[in-house]
Protein backbone atom coordinates (compact mmCIF):
# COMPACT_ATOMS: atom_id res chain seq x y z
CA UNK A 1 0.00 0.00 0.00
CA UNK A 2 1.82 3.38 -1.22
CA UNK A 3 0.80 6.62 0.73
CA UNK A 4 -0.14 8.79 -2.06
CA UNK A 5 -1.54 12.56 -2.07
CA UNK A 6 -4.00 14.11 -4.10
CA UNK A 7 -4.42 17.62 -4.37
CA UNK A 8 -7.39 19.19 -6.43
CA UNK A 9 -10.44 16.99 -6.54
CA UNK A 10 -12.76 18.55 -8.73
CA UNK A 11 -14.75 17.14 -11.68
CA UNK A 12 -11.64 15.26 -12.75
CA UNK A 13 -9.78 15.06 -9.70
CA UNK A 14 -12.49 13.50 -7.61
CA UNK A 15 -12.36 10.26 -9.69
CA UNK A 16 -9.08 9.72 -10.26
CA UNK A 17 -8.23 9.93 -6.84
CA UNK A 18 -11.40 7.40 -6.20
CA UNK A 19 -9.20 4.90 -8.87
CA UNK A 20 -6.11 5.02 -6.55
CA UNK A 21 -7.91 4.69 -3.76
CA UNK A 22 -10.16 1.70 -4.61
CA UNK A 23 -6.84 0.01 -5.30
CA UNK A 24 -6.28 -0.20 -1.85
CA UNK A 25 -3.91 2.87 -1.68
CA UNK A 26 -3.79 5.23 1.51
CA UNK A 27 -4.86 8.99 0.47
CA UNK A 28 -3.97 12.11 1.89
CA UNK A 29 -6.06 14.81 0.50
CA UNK A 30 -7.07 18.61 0.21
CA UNK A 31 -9.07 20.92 -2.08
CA UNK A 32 -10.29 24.55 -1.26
CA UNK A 33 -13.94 22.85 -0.80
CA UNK A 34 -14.92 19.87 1.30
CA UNK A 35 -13.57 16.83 -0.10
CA UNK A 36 -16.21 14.24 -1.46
CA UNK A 37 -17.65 12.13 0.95
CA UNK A 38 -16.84 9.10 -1.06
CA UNK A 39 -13.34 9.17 -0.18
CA UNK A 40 -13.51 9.82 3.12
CA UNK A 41 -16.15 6.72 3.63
CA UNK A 42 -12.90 5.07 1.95
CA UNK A 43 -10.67 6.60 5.04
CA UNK A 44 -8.82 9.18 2.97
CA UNK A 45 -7.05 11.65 5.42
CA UNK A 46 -8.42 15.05 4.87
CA UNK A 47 -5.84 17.56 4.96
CA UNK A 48 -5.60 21.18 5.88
CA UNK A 49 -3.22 22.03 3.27
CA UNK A 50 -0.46 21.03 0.86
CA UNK A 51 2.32 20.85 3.15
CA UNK A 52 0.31 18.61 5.14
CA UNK A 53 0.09 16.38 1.83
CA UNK A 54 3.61 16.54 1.17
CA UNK A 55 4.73 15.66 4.89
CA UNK A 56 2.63 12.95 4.78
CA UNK A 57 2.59 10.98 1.02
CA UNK A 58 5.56 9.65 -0.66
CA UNK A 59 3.90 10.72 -4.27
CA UNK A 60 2.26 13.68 -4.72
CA UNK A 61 -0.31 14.31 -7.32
CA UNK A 62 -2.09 18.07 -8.41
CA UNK A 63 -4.80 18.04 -10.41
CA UNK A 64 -5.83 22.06 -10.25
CA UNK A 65 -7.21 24.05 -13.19
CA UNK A 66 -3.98 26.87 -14.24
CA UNK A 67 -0.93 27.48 -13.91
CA UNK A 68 -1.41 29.92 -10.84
CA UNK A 69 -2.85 27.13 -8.89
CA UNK A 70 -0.23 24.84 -8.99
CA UNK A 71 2.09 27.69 -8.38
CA UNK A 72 -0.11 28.54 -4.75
CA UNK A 73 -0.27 24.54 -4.44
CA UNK A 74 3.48 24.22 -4.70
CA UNK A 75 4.96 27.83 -3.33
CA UNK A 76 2.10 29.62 -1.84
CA UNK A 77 1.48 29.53 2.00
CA UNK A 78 1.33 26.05 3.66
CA UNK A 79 2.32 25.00 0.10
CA UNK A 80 3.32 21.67 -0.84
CA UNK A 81 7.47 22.81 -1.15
CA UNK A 82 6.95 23.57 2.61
CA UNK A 83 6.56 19.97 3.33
CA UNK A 84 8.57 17.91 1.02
CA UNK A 85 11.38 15.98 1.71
CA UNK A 86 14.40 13.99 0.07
CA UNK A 87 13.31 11.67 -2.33
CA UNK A 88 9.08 12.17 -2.79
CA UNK A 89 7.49 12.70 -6.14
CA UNK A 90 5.33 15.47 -7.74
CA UNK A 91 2.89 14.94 -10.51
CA UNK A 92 1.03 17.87 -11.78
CA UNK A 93 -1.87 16.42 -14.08
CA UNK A 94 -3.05 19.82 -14.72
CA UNK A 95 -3.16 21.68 -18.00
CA UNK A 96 -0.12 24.56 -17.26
CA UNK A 97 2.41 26.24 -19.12
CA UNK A 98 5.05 24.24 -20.04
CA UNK A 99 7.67 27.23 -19.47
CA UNK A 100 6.21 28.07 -15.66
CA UNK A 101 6.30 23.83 -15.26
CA UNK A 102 9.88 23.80 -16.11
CA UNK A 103 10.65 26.36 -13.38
CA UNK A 104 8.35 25.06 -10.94
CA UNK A 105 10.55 21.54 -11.30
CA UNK A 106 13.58 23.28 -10.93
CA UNK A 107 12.17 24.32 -7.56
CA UNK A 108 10.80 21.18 -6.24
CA UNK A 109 14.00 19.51 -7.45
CA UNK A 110 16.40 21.44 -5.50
CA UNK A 111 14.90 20.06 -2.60
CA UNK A 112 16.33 16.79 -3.83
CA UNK A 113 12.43 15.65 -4.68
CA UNK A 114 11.65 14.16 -8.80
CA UNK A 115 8.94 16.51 -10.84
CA UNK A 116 6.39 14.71 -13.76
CA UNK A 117 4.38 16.67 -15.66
CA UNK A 118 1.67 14.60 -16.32
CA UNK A 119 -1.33 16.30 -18.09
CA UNK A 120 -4.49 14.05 -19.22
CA UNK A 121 -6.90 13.81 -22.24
CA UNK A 122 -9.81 12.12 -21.86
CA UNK A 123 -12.60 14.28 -19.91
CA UNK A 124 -14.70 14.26 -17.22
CA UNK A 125 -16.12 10.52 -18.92
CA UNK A 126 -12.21 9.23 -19.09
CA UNK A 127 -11.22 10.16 -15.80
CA UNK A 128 -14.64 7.83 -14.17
CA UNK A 129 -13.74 5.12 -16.63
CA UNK A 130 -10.14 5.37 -15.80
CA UNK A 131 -9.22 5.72 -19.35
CA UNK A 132 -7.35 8.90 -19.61
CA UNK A 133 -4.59 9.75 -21.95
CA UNK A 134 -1.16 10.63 -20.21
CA UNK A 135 1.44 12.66 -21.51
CA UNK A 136 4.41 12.48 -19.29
CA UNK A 137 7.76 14.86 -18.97
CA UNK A 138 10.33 14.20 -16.86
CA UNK A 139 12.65 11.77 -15.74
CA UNK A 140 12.67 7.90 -16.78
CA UNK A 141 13.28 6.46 -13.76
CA UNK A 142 9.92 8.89 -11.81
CA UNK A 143 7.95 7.73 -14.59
CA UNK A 144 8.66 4.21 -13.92
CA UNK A 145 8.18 4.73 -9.85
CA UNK A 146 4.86 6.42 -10.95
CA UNK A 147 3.91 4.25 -13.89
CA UNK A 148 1.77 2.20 -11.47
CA UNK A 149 -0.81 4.79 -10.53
CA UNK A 150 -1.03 6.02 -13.97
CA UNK A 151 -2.23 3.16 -14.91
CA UNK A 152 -4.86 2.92 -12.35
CA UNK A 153 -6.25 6.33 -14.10
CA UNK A 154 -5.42 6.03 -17.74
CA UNK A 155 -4.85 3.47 -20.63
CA UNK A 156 -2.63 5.31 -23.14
CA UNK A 157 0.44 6.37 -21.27
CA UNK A 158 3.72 7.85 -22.43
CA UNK A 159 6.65 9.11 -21.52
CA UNK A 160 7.14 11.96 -24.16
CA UNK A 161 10.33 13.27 -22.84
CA UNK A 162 12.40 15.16 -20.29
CA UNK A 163 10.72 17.68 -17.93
CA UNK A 164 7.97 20.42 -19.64
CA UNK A 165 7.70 17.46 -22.88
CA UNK A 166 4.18 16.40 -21.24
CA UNK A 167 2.54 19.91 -20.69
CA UNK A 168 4.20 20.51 -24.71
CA UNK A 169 1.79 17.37 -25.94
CA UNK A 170 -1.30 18.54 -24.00
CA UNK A 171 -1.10 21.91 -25.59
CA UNK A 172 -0.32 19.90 -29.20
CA UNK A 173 -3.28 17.96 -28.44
CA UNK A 174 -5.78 21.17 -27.55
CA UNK A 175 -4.46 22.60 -30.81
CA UNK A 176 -5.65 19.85 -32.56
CA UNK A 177 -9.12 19.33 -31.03
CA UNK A 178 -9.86 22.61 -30.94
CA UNK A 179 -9.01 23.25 -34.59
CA UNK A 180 -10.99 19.90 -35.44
CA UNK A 181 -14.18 21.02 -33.71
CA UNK A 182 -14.18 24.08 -35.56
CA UNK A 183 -13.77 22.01 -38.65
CA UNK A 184 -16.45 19.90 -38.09
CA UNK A 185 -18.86 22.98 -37.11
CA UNK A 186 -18.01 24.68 -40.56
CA UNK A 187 -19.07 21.03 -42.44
CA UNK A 188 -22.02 20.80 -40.61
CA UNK A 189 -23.45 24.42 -41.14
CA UNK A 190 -21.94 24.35 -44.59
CA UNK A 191 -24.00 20.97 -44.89
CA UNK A 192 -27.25 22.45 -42.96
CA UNK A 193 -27.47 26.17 -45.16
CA UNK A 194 -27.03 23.94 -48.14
CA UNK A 195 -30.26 22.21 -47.19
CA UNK A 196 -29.06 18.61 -46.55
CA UNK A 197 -29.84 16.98 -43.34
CA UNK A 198 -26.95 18.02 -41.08
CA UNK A 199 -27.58 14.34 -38.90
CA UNK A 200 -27.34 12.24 -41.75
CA UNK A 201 -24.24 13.77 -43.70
CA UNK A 202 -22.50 13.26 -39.43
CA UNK A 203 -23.52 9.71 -40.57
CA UNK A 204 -22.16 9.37 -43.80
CA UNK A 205 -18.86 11.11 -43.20
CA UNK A 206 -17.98 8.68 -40.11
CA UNK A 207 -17.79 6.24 -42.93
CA UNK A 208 -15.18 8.13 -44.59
CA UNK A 209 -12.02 9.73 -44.52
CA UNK A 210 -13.34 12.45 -42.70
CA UNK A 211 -14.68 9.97 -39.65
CA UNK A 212 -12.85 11.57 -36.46
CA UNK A 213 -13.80 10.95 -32.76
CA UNK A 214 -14.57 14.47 -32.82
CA UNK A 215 -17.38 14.38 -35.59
CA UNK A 216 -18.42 11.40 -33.80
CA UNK A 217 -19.28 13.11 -30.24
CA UNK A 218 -19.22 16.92 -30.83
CA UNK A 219 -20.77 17.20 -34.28
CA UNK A 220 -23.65 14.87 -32.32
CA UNK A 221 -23.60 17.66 -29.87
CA UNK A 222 -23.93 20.45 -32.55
CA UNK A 223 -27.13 18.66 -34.63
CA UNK A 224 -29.07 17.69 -31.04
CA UNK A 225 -28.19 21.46 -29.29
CA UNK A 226 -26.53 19.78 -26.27
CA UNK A 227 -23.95 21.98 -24.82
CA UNK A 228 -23.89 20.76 -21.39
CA UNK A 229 -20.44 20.89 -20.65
CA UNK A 230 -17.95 17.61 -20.75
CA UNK A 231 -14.91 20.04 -21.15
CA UNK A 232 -16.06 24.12 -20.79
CA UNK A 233 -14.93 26.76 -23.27
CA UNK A 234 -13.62 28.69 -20.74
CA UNK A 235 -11.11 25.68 -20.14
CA UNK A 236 -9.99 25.29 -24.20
CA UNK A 237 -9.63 29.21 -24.17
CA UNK A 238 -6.95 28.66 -21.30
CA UNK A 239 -5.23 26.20 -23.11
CA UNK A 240 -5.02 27.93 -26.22
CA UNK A 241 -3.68 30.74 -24.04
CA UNK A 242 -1.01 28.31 -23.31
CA UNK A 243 -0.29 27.28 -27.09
CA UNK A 244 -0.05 31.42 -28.32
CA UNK A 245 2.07 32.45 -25.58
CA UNK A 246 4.19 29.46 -25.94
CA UNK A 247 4.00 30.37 -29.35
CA UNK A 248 4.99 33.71 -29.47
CA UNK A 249 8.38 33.18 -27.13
CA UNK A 250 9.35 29.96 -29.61
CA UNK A 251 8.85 32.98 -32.34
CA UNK A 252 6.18 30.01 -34.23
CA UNK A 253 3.19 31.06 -36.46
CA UNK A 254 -0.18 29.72 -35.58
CA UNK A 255 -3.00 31.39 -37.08
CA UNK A 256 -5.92 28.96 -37.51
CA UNK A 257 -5.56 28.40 -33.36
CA UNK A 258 -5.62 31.85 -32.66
CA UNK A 259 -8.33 32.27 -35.12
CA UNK A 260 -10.41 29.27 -32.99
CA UNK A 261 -9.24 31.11 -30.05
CA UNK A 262 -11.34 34.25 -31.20
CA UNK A 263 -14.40 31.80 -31.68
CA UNK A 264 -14.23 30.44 -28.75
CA UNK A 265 -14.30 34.51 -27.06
CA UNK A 266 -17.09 34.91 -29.37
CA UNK A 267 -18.96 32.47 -27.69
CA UNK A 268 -17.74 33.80 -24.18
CA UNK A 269 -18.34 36.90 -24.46
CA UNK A 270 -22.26 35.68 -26.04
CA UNK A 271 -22.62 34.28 -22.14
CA UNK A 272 -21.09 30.81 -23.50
CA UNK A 273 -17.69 30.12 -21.11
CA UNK A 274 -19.43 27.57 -19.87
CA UNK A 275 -21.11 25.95 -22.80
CA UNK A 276 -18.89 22.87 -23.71
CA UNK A 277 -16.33 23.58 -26.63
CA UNK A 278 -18.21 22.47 -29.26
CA UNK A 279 -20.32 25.09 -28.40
CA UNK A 280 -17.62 26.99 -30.79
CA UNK A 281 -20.22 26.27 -33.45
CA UNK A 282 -22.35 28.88 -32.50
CA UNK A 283 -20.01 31.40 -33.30
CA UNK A 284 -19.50 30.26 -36.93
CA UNK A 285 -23.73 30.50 -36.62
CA UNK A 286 -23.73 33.91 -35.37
CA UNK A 287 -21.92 34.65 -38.42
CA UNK A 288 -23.57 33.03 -40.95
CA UNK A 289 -26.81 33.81 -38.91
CA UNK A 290 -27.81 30.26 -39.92
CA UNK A 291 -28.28 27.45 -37.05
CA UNK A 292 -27.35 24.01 -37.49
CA UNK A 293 -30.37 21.74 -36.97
């Protein structure tokens, strides 16, 4: 039985802390609200704060939503540097910058402590089915100490590279889904002001080349108006944040995400941060003034 922390325990948190703890693990955890009452029925340790986590696990896990947060988890006051000692293991599994994560190891390992970054993929639905991507930076030996509990959360796990590599991939992967939702909202409004059936040309393209996992579930979401959010927009605008800034200080040229990136503050400032992000389609409506439907 490893003593393992969990900090953050929030729609995605929550559950994959319930994962490590249903493998018979001892938890030592702390979020700014009450925890949920399912782990303490499963005798997690509540804890008043992150140096209490760090005193008290041997790994360390953060699952918080920016890159301010897991500074205040690690540095701010009571923070996790405060009480960690020779030899324990962070793993930030939030979505961060992946120049602040590089500093923030630095940090944690001059106090003779490993750093993974450790970012997911998967949702709110892959984190309760424990079937998360992982995209790991940092050393090879951490990631095989840690490898363990990964796979108690996720399915597809890699090592990507040294420290920073991990947060890199999550902010390759955000490009990607972001610019394929707004790919599939174009077809399907394209499709809809055309006058075909926007339903049945989602059906026939998942037979072709065009098929994606993304026309599969969000272009589903655009033709039955369900926005209920699975990931908010006000999440994917973060990370996009991430992958201009980055951007602009590797002096690299990315206009269709900063072009999705102004969809998806169309949509916020229309009162949609919260609408999940294929709710981007209603931007590309607002502009044709044509819904898909």
């Amino acid at each position: 039985m490893a003593q393992l922390g969990f900090i953050g325990l929030g729609i995605m948190g929550a559950p994959m802390a319930k994962h490590l703890q249903d493998a018979g693990h001892k938890l030592f955890i702390c979020d700014r609200k009450t925890p949920p009452q399912e782990l303490i029925d499963g005798q997690a340790t509540c804890c008043t704060s992150p140096k209490e986590v760090a005193k008290r696990a041997d790994i360390i896990f953060i699952m918080v939503p920016d890159t301010p947060d897991v500074g205040a988890v690690l540095f701010g006051e009571n923070g996790a540097a405060e009480g960690l000692s020779k030899g324990k293991i962070v793993v930030d599994m939030s979505s961060i910058s992946p120049i602040e994560t590089k500093e923030y190891a630095k940090k944690v390992k001059a106090l003779g402590c490993e750093y993974l970054d450790a970012p997911v993929s998967g949702g709110e639905v892959g984190a309760k089915a424990a079937s998360l991507t992982i995209m790991v930076g940092g050393s090879q030996s951490a990631f095989d100490d840690v490898k363990p509990f990964f796979e108690l959360m996720g399915k597809n796990i890699t090592l990507v590279g040294d420290t920073g590599a991990g947060q890199t991939c999550k902010v390759a992967n955000q490009i990607i889904v972001a610019l394929t939702i707004e790919a599939v909202g174009e077809a399907l409004l394209f499709a809809s002001k055309a006058g075909a059936d926007p339903a049945k040309v989602r059906a026939a393209l998942m037979g072709g080349f065009a098929s994606s996992r993304i026309l599969e579930v969000h272009g589903e979401r655009m033709v039955k108006r369900n926005f209920e959010p699975g990931f908010r927009i006000a999440l994917h605008q973060k990370d996009l944040n991430l992958a201009l800034q980055s951007a602009r200080a590797l002096g690299v040229a990315l206009p269709n995400t900063a072009t999705c990136q102004e969809l998806f503050n169309t949509c916020a400032a229309n009162g949609g941060a919260a609408w999940d992000h294929s709710g981007l389609v209603r931007a590309l409506e607002l502009m044709s003034n044509h819904t898909v439907a």
